[in-house]
PDB file of N, CA and C in Angstrom:
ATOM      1  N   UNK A   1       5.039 -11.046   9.801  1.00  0.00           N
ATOM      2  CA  UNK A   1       4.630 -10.936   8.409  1.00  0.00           C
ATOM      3  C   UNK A   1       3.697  -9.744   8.245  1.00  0.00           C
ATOM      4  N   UNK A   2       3.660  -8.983   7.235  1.00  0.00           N
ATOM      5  CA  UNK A   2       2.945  -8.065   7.096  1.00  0.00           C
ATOM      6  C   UNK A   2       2.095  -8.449   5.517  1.00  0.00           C
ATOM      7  N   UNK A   3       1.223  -7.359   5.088  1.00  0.00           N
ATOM      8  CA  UNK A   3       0.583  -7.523   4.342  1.00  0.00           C
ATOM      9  C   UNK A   3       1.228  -6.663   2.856  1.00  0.00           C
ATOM     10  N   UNK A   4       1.172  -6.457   1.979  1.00  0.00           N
ATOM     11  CA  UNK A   4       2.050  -5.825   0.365  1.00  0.00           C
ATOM     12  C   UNK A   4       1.499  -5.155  -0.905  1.00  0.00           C
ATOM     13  N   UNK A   5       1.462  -3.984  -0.723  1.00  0.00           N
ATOM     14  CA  UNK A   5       0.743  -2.861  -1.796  1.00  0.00           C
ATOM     15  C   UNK A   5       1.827  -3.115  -3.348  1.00  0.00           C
ATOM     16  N   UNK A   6       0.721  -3.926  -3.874  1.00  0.00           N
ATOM     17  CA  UNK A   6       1.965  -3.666  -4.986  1.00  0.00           C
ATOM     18  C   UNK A   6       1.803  -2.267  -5.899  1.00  0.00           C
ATOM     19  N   UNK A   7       2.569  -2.170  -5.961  1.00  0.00           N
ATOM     20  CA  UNK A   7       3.032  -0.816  -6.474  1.00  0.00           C
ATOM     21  C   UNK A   7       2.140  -0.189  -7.740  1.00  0.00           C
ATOM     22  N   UNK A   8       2.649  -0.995  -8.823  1.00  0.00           N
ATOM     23  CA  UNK A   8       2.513  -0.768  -9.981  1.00  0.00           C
ATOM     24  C   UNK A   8       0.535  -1.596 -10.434  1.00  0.00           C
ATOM     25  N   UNK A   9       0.170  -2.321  -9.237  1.00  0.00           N
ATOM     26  CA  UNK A   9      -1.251  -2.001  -9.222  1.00  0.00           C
ATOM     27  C   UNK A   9      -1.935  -0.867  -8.535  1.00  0.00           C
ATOM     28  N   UNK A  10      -1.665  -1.161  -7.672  1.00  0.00           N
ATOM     29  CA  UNK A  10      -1.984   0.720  -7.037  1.00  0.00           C
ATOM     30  C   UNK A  10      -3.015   1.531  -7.561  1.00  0.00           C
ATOM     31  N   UNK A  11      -4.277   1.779  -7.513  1.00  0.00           N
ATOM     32  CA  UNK A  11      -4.812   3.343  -8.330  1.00  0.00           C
ATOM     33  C   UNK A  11      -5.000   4.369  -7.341  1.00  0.00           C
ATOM     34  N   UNK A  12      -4.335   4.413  -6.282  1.00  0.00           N
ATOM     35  CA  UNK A  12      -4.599   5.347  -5.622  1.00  0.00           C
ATOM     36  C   UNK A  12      -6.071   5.795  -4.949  1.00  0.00           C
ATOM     37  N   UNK A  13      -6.753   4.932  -4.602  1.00  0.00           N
ATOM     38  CA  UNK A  13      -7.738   4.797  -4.186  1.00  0.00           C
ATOM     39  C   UNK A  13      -7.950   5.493  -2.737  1.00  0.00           C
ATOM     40  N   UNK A  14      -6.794   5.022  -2.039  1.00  0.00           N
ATOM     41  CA  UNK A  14      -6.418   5.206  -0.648  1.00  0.00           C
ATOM     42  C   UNK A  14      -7.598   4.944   0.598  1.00  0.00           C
ATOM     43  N   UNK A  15      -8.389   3.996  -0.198  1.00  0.00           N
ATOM     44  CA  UNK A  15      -9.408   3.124   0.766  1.00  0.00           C
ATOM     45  C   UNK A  15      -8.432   2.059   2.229  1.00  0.00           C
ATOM     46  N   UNK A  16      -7.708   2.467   1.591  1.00  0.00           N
ATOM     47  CA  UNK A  16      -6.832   1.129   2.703  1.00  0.00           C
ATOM     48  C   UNK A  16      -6.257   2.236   4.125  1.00  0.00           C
ATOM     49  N   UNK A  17      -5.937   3.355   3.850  1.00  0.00           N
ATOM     50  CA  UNK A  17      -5.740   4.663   4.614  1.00  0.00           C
ATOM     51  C   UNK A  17      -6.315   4.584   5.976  1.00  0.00           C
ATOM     52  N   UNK A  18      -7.924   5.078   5.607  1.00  0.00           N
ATOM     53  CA  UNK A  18      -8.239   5.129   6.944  1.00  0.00           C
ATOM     54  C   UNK A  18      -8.423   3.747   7.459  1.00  0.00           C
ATOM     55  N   UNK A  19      -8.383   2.758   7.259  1.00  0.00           N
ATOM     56  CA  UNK A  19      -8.634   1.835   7.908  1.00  0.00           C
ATOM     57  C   UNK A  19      -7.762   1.423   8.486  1.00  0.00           C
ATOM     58  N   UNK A  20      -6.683   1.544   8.552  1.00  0.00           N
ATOM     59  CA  UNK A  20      -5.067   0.553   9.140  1.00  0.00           C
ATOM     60  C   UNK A  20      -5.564   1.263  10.377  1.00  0.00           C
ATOM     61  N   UNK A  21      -5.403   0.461  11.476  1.00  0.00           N
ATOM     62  CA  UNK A  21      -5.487   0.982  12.695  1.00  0.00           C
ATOM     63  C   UNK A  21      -4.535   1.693  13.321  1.00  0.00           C
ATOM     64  N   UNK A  22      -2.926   0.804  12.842  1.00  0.00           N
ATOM     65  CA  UNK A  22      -1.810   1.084  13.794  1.00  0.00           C
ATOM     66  C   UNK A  22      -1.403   2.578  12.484  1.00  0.00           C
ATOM     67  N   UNK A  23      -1.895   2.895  11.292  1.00  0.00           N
ATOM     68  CA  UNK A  23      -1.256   3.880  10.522  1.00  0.00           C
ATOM     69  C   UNK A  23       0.230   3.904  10.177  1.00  0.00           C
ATOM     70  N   UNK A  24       0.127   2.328   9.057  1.00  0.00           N
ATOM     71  CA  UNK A  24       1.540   1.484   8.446  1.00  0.00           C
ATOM     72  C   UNK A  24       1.580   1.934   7.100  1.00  0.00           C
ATOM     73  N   UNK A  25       0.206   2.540   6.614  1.00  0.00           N
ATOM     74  CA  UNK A  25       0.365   2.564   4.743  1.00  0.00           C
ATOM     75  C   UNK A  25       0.160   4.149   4.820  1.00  0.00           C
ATOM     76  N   UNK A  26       1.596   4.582   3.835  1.00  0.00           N
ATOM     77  CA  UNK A  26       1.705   5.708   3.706  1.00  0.00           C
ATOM     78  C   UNK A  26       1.697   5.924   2.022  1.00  0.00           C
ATOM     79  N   UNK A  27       1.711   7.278   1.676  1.00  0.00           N
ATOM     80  CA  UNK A  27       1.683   7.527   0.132  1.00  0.00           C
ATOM     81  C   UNK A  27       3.336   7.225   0.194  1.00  0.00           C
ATOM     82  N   UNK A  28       3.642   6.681  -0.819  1.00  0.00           N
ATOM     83  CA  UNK A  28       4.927   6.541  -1.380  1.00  0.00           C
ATOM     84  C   UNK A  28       5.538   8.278  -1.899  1.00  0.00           C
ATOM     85  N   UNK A  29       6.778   9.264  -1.518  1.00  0.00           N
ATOM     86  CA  UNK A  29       7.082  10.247  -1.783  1.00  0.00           C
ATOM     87  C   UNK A  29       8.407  10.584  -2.127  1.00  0.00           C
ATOM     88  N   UNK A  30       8.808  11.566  -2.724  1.00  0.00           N
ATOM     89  CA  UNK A  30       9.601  11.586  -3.063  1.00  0.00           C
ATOM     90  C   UNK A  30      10.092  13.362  -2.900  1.00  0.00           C
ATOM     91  N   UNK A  31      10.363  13.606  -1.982  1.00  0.00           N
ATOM     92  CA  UNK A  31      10.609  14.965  -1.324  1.00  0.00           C
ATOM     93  C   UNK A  31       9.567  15.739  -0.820  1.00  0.00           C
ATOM     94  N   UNK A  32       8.777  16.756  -1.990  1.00  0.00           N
ATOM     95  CA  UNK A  32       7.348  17.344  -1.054  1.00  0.00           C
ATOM     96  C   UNK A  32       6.401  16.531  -2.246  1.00  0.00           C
ATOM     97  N   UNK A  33       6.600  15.696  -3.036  1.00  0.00           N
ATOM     98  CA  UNK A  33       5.700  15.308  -4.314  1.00  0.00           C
ATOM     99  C   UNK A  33       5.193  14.000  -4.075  1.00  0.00           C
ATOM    100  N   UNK A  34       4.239  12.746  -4.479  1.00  0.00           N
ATOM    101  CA  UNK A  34       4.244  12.008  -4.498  1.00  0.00           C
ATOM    102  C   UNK A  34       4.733  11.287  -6.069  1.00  0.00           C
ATOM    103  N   UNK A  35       5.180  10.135  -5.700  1.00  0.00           N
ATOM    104  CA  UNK A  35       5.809   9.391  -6.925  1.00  0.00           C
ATOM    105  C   UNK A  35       4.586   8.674  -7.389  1.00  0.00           C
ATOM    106  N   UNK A  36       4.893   8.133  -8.437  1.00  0.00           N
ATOM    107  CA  UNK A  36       3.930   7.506  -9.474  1.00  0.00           C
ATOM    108  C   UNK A  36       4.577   6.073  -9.954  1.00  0.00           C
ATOM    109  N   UNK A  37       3.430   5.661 -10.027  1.00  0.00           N
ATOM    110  CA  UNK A  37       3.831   4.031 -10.735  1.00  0.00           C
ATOM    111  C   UNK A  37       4.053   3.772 -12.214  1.00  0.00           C
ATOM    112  N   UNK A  38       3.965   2.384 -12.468  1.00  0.00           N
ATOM    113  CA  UNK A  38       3.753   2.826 -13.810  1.00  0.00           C
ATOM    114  C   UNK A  38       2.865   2.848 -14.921  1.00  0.00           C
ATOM    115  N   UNK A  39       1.656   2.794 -13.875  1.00  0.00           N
ATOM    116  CA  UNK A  39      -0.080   3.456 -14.596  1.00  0.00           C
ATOM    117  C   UNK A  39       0.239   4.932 -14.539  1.00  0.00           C
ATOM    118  N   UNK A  40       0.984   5.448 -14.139  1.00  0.00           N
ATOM    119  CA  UNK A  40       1.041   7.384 -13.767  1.00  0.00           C
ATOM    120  C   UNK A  40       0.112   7.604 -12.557  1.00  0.00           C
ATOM    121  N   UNK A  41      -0.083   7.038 -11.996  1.00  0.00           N
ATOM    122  CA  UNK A  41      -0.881   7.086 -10.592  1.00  0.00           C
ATOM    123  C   UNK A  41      -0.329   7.438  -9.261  1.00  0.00           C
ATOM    124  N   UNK A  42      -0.525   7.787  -8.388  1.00  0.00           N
ATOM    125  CA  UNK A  42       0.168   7.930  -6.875  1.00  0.00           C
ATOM    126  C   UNK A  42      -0.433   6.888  -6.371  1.00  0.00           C
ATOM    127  N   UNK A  43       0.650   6.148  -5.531  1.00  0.00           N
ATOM    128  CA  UNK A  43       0.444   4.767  -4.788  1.00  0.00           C
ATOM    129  C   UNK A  43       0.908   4.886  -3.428  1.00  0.00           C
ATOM    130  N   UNK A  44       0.471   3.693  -2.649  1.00  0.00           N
ATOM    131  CA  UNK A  44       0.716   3.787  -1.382  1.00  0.00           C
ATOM    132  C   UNK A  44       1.925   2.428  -0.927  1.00  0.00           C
ATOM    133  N   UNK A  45       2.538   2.477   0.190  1.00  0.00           N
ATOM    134  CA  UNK A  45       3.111   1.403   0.406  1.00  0.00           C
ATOM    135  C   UNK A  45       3.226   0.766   2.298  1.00  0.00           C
ATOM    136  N   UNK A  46       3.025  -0.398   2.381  1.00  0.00           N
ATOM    137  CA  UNK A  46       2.945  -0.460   4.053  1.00  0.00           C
ATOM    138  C   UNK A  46       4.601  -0.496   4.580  1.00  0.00           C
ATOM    139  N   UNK A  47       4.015  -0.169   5.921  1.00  0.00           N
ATOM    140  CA  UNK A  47       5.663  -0.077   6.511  1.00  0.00           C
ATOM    141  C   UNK A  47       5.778  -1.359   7.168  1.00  0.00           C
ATOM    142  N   UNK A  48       6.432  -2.526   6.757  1.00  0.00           N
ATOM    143  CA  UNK A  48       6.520  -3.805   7.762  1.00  0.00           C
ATOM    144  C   UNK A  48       6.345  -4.134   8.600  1.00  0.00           C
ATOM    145  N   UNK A  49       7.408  -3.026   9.529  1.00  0.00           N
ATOM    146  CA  UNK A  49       8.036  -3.396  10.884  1.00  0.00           C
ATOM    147  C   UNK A  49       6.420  -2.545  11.551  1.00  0.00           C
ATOM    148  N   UNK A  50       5.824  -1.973  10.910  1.00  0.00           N
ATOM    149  CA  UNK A  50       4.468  -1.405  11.852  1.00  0.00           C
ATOM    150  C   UNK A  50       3.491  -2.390  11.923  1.00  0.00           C
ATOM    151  N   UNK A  51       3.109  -3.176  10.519  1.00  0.00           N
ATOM    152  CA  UNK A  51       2.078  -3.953  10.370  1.00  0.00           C
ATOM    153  C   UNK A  51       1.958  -4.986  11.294  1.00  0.00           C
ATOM    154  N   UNK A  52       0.585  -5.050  11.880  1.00  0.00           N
ATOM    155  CA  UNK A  52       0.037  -5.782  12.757  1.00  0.00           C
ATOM    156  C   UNK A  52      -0.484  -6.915  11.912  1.00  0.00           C
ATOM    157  N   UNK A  53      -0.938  -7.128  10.721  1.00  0.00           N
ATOM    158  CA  UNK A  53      -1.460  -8.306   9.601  1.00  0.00           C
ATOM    159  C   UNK A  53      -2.704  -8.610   9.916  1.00  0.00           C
ATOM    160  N   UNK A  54      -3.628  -7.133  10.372  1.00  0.00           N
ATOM    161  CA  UNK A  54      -5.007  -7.552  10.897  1.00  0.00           C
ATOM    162  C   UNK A  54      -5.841  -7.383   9.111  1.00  0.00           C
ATOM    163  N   UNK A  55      -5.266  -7.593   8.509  1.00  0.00           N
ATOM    164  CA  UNK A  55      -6.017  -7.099   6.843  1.00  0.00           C
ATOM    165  C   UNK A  55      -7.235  -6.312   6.693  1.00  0.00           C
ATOM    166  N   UNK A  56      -6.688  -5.846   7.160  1.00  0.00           N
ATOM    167  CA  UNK A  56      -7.941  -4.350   7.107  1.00  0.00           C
ATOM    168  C   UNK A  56      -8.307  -3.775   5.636  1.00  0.00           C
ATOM    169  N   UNK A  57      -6.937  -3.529   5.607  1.00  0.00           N
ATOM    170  CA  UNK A  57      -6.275  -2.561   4.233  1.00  0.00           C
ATOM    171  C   UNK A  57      -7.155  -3.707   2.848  1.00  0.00           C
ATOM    172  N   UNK A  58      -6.997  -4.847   3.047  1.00  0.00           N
ATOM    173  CA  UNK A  58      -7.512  -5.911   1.993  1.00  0.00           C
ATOM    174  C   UNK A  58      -8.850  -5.739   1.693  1.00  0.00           C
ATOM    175  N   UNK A  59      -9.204  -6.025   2.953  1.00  0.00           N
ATOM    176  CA  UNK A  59     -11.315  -5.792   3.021  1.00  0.00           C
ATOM    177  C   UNK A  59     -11.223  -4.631   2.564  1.00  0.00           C
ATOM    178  N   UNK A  60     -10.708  -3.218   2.413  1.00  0.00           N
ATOM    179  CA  UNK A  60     -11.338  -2.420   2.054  1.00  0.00           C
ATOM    180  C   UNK A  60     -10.499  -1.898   0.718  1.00  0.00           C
ATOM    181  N   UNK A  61      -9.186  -2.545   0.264  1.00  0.00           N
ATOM    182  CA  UNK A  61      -8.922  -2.433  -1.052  1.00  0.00           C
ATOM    183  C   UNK A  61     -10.120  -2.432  -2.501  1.00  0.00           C
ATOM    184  N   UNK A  62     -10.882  -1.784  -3.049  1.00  0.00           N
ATOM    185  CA  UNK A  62     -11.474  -1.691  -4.036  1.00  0.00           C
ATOM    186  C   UNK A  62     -10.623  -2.566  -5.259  1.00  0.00           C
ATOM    187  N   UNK A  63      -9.595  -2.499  -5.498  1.00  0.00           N
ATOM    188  CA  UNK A  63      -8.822  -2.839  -6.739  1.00  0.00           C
ATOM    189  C   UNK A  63      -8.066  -4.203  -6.391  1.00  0.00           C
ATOM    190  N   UNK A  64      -8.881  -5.185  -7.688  1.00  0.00           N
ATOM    191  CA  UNK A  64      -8.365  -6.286  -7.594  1.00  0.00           C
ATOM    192  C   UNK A  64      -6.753  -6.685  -7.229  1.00  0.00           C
ATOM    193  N   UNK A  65      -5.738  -7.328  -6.666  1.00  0.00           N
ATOM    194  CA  UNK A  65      -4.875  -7.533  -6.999  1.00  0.00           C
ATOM    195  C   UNK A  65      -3.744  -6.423  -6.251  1.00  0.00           C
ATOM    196  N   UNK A  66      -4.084  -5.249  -5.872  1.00  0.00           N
ATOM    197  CA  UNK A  66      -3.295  -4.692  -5.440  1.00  0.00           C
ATOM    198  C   UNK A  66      -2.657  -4.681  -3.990  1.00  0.00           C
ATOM    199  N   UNK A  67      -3.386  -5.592  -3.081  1.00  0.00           N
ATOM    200  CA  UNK A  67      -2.841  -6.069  -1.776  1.00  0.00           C
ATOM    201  C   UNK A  67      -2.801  -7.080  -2.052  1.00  0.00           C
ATOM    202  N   UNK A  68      -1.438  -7.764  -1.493  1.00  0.00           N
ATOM    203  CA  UNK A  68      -1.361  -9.204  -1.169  1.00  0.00           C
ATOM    204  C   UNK A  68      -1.164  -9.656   0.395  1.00  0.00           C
ATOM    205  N   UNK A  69      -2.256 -10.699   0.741  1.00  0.00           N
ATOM    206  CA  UNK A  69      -1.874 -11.206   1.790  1.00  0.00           C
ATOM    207  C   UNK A  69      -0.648 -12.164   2.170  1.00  0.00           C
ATOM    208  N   UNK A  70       0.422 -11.286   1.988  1.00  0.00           N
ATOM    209  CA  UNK A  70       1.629 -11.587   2.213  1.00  0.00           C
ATOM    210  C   UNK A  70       3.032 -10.890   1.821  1.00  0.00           C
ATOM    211  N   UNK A  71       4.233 -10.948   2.370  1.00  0.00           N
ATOM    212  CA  UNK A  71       5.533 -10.091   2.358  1.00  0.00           C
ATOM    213  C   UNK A  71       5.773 -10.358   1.332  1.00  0.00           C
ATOM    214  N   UNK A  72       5.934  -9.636   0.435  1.00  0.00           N
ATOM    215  CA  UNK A  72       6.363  -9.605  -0.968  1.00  0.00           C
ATOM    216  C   UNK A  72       7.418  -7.808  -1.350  1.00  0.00           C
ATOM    217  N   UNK A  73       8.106  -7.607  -0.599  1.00  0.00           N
ATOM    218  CA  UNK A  73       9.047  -6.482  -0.773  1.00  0.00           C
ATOM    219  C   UNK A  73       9.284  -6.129  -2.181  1.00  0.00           C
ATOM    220  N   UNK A  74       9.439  -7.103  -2.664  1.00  0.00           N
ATOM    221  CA  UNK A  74      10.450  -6.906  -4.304  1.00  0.00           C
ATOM    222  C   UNK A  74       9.008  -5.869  -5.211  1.00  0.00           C
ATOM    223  N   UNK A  75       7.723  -6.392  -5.050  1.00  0.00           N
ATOM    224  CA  UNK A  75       6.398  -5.641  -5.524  1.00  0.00           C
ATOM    225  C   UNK A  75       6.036  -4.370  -4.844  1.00  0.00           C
ATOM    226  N   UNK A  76       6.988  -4.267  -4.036  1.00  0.00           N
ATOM    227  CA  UNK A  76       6.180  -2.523  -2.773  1.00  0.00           C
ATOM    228  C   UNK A  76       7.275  -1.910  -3.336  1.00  0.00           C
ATOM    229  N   UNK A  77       7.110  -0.224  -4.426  1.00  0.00           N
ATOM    230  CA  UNK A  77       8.561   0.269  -4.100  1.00  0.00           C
ATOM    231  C   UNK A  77       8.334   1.362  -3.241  1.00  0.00           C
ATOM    232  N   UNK A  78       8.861   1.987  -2.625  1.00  0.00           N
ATOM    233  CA  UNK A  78       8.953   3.206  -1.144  1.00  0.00           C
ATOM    234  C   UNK A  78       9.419   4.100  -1.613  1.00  0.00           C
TER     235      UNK A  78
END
């Protein structure tokens, strides 16, 4: 199980960045640009199969609501 950036909460904070140990949450992109949600923001998203589920990324999320402690795919878009 991994942990779930939802998307469209997201503000781009990227407090969750340095903290992942194994380096699972990447900016979401879209060739050399980053994509946007639908606040107009750049967001981040974790990579599953990397996540260790040590919630790092959570403790240091600033923004209510935008990690969930738990797999929720359909809310992360990549």
């Amino acid at each position: 199980m991994s942990y779930t950036i939802v998307s469209d909460v997201c503000e781009a904070k990227a407090d969750c960045i340095p903290v992942c140990p194994v380096d699972c949450i990447k900016w979401a992109e879209d060739g050399s640009s980053k994509k946007k949600n639908t606040k107009g923001t750049d967001y981040t998203y974790i990579e599953n199969d990397t996540c260790i589920d040590c919630g790092a990324c959570l403790a240091a999320c600033p923004v209510e609501g935008a990690i969930l402690d738990e797999w929720k795919p359909e809310m992360q878009k990549v």
